[in-house]
N, C-alpha and C. Protein backbone atom coordinates (compact mmCIF):
# COMPACT_ATOMS: atom_id res chain seq x y z
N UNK A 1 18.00 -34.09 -0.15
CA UNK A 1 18.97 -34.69 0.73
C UNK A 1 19.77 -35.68 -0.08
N UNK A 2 21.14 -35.88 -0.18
CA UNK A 2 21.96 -36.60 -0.75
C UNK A 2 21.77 -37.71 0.00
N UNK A 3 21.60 -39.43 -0.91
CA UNK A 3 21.74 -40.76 -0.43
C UNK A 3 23.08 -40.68 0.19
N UNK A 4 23.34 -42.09 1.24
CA UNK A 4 24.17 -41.90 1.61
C UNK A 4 24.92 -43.04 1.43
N UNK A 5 25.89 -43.61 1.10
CA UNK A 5 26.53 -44.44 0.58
C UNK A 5 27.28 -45.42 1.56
N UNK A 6 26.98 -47.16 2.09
CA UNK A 6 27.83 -47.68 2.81
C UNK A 6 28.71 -48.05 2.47
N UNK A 7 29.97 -48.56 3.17
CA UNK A 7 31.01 -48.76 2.38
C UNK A 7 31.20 -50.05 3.28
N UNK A 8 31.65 -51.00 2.38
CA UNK A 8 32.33 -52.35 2.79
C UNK A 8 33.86 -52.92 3.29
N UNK A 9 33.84 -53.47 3.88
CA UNK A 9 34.42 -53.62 4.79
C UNK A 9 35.39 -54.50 3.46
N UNK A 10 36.75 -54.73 3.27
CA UNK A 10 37.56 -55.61 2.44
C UNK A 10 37.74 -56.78 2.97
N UNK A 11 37.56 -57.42 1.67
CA UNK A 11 37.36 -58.79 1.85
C UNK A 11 38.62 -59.41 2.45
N UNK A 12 38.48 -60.44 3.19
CA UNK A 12 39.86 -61.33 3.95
C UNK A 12 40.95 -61.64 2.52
N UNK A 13 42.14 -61.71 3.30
CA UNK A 13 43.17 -61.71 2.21
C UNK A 13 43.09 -62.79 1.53
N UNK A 14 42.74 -64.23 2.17
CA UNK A 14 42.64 -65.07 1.44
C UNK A 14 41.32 -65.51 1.64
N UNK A 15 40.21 -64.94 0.42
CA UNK A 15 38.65 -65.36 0.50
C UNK A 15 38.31 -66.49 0.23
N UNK A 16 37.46 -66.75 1.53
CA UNK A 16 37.02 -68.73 1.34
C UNK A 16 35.63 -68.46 -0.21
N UNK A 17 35.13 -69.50 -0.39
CA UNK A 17 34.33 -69.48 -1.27
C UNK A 17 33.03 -68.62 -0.96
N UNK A 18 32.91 -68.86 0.31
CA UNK A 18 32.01 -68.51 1.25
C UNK A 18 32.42 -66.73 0.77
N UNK A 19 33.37 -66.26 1.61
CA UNK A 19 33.37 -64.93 1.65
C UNK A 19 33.09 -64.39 0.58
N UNK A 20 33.78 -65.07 -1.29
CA UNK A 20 33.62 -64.50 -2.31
C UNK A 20 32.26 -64.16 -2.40
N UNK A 21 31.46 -65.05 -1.72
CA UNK A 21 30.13 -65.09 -2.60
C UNK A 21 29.34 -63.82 -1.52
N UNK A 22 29.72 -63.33 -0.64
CA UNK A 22 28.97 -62.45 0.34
C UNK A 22 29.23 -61.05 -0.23
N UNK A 23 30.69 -61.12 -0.92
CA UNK A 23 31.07 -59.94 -1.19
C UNK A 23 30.53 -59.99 -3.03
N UNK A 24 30.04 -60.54 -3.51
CA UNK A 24 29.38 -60.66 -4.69
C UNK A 24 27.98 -60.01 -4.25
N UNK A 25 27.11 -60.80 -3.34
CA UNK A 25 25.63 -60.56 -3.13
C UNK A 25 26.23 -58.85 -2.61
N UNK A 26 26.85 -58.76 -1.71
CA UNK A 26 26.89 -57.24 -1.09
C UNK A 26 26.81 -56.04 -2.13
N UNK A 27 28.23 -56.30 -3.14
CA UNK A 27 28.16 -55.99 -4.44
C UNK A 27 26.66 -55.60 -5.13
N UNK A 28 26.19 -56.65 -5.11
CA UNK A 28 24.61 -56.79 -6.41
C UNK A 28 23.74 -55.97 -5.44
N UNK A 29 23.87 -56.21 -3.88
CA UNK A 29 22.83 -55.49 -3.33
C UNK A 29 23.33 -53.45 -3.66
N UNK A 30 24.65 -53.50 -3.38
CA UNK A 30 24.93 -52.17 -3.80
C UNK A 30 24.48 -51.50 -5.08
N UNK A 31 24.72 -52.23 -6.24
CA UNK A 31 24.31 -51.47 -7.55
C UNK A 31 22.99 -51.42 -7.29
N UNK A 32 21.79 -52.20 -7.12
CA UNK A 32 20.47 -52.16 -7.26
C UNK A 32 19.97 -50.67 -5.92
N UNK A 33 21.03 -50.91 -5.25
CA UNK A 33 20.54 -49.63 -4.38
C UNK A 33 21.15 -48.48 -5.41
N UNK A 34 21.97 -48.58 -5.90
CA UNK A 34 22.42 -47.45 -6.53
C UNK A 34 21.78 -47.36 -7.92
N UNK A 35 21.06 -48.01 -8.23
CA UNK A 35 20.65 -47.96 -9.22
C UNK A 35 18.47 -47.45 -8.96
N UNK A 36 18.38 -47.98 -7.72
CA UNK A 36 17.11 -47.27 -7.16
C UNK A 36 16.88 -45.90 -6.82
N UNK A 37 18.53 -45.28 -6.10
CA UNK A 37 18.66 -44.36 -5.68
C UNK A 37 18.78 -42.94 -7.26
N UNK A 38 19.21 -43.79 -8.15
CA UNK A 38 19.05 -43.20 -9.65
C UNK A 38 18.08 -42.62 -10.04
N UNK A 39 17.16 -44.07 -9.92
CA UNK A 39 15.63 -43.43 -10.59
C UNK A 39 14.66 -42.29 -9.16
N UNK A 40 15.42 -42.64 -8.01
CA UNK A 40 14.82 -41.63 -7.41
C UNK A 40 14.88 -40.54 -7.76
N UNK A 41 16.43 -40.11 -8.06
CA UNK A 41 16.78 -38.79 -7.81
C UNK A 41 16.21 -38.60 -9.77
N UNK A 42 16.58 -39.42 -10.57
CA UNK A 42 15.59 -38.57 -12.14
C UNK A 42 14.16 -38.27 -11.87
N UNK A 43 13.36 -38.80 -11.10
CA UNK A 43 11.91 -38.48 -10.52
C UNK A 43 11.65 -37.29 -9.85
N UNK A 44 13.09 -37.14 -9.00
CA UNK A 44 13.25 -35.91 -8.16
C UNK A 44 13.19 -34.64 -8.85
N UNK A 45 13.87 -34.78 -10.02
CA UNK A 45 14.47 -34.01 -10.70
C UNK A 45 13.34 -33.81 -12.13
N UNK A 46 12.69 -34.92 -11.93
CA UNK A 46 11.23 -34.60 -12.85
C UNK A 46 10.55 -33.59 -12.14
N UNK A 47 10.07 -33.66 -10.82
CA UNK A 47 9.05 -33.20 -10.31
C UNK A 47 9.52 -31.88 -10.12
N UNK A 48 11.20 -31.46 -9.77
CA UNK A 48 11.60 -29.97 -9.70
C UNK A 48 11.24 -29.42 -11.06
N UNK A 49 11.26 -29.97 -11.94
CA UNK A 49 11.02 -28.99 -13.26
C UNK A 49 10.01 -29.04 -13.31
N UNK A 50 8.64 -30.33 -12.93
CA UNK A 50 7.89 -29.37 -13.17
C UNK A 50 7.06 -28.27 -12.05
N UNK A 51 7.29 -28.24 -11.45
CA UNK A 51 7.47 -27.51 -10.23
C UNK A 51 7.95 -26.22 -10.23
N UNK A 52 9.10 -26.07 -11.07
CA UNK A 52 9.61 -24.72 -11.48
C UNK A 52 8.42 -24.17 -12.60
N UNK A 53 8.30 -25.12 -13.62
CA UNK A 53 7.38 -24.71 -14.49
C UNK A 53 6.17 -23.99 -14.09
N UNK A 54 5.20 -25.01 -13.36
CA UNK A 54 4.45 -24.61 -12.04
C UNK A 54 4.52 -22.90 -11.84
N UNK A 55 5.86 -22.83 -11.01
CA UNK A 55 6.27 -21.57 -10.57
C UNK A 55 5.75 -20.25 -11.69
N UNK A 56 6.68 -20.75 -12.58
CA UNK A 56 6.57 -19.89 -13.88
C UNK A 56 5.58 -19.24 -14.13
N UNK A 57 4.43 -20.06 -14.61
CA UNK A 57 3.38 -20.11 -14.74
C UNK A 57 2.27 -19.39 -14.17
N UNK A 58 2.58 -19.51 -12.68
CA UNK A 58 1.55 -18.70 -11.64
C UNK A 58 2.21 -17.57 -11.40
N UNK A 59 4.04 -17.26 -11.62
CA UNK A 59 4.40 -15.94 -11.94
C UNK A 59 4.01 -15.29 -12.99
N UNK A 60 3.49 -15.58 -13.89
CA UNK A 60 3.37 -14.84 -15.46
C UNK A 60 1.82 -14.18 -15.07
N UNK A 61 1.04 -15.71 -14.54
CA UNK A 61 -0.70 -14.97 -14.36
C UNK A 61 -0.65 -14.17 -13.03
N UNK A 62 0.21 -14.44 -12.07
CA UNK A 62 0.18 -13.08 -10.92
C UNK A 62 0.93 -11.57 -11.83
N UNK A 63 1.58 -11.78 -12.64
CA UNK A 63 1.91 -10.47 -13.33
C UNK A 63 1.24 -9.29 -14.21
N UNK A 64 0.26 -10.98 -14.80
CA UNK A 64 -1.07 -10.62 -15.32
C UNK A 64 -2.01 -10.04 -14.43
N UNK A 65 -2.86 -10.25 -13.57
CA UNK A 65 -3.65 -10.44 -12.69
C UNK A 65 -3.06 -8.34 -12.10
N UNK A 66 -1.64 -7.85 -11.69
CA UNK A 66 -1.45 -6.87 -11.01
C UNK A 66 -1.43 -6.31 -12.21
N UNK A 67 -1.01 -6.25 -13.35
CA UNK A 67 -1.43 -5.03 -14.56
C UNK A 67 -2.90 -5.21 -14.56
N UNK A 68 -3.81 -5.75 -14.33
CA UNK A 68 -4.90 -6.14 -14.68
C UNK A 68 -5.74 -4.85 -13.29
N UNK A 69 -5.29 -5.19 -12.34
CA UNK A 69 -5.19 -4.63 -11.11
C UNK A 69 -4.97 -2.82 -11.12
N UNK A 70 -3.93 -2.59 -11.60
CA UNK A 70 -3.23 -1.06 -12.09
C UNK A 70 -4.08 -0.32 -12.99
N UNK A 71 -4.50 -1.64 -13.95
CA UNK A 71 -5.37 -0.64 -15.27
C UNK A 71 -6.97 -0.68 -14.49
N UNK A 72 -7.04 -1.03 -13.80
CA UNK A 72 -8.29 -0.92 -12.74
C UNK A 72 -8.70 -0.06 -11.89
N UNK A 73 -7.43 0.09 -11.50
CA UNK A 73 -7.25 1.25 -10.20
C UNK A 73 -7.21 2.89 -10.68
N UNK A 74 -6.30 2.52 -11.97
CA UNK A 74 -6.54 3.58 -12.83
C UNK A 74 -7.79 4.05 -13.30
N UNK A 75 -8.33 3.61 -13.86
CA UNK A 75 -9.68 3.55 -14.17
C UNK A 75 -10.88 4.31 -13.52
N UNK A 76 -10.48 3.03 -11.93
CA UNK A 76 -11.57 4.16 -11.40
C UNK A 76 -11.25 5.04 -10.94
N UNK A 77 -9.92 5.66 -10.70
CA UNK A 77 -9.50 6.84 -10.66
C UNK A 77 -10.05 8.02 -11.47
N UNK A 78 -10.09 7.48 -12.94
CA UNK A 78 -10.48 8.65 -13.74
C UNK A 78 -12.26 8.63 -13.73
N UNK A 79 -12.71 7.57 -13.23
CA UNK A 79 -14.24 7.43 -12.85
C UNK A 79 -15.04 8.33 -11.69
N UNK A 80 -13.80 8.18 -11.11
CA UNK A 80 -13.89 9.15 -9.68
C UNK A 80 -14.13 10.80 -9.62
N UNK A 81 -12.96 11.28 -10.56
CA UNK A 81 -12.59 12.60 -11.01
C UNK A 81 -13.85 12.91 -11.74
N UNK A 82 -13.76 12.07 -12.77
CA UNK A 82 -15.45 12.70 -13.63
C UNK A 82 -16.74 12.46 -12.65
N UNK A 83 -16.88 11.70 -11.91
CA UNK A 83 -18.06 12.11 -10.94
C UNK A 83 -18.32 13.04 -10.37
N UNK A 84 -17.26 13.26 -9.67
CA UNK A 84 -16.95 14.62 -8.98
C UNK A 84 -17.28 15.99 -9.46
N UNK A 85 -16.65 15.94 -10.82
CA UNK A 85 -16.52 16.98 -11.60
C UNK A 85 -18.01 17.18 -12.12
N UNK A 86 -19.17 16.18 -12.05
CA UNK A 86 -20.23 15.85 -12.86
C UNK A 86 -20.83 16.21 -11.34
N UNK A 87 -20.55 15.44 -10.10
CA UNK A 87 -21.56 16.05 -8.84
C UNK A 87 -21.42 17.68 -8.98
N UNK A 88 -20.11 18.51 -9.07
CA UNK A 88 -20.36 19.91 -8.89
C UNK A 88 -21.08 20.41 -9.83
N UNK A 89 -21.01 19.98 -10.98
CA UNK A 89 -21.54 20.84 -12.04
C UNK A 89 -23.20 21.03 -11.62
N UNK A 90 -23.70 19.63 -11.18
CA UNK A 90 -25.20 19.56 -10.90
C UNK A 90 -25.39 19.91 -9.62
N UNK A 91 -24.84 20.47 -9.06
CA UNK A 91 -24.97 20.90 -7.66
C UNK A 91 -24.44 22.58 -7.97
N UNK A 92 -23.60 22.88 -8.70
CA UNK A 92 -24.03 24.51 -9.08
C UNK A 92 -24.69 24.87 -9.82
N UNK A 93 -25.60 23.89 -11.08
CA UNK A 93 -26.57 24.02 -11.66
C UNK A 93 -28.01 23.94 -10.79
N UNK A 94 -27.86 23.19 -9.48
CA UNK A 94 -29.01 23.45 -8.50
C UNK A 94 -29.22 24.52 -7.68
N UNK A 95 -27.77 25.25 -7.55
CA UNK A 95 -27.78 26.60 -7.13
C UNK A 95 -28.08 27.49 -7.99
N UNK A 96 -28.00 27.46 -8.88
CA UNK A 96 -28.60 28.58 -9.88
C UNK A 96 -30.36 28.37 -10.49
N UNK A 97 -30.93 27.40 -10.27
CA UNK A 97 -32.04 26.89 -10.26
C UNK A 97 -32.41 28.08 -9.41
N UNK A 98 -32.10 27.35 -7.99
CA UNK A 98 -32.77 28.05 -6.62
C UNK A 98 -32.68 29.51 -6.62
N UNK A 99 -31.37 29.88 -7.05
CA UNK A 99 -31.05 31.66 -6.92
C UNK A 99 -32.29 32.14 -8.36
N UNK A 100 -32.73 31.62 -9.73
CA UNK A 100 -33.78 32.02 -10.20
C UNK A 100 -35.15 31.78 -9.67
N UNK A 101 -35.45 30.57 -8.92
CA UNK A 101 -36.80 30.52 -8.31
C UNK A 101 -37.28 31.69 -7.08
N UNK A 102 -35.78 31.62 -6.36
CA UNK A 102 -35.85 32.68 -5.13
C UNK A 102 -36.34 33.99 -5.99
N UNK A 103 -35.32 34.34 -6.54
CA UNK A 103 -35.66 35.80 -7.73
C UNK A 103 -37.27 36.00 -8.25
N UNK A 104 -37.94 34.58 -8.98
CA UNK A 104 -39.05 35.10 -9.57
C UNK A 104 -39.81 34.91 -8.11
N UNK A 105 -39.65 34.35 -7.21
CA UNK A 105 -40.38 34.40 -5.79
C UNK A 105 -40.44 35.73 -5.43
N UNK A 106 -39.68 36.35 -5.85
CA UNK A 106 -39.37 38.07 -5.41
C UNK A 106 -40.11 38.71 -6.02
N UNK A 107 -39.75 38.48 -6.97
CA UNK A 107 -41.11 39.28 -7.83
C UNK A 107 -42.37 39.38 -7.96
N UNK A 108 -43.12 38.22 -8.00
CA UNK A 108 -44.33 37.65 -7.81
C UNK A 108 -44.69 38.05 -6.16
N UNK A 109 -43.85 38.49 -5.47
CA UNK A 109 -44.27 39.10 -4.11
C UNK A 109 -44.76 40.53 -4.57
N UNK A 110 -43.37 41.08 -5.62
CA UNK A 110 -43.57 42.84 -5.04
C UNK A 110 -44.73 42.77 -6.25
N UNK A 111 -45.02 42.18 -7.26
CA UNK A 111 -45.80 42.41 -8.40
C UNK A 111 -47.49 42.31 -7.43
N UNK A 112 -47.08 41.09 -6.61
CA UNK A 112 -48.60 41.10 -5.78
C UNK A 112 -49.19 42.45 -4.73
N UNK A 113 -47.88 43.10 -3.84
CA UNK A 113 -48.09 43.67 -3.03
C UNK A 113 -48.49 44.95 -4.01
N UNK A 114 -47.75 45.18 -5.08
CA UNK A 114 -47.67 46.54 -6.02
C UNK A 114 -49.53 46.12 -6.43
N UNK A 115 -49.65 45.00 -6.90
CA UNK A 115 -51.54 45.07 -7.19
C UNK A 115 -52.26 45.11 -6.41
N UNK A 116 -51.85 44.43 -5.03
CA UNK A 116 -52.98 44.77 -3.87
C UNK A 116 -52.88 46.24 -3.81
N UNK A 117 -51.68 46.87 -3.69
CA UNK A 117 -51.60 48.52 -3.63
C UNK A 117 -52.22 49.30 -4.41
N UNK A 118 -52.76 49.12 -6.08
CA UNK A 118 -53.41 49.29 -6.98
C UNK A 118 -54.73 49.36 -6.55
N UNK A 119 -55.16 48.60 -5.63
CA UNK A 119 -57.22 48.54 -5.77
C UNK A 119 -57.47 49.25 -4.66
């Protein structure tokens, strides 16, 4: 917000001693306000930079932080695919287990029934 500046009223045409000296103090009170209102606004103007800096800063590590994020997501993406690819393999390697156990189960039947048939 911009200070706002009063303005004085002009002094009587012909100033008693009195008036000079009101419009002197008014004067001195003006610069010291204007001179407070100075160091406000360089303070102001400290704290925006660092504030922007600030900004900067937590933009660079949020930029960090979402590549960080991407090479993650990626990741387990390709973590995903090879599981998958690793569940079927062992899950058609368990089907072929079973289709040889069933098989020698077959056999070991007709080999039994063929020897009981024998005696």
């Amino acid at each position: 917000m911009a200070p706002s500046i009063a303005a004085l009223a002009a002094p009587p045409a012909n100033p008693s001693k009195k008036g000079e000296t009101t419009v002197v103090v008014a004067e001195e009170e003006l610069r010291e306000k204007n001179e407070e209102l100075e160091r406000e606004l360089k303070k102001s103007l400290e704290r925006e930079e660092k504030m922007r800096k600030e900004l900067q800063n937590t933009s660079q590590r949020l930029r960090v932080v979402e590549e960080a994020e991407e090479r993650l997501c990626f990741q387990l993406g390709e973590f995903e695919v090879e599981a998958l690819d690793q569940a079927r393999a062992y899950h058609a390697q368990i089907r072929s287990l079973m289709d040889q156990l069933s098989q020698a189960h077959k056999l070991l039947q007709v080999h039994a029934c063929n020897h009981a048939l024998s005696l």
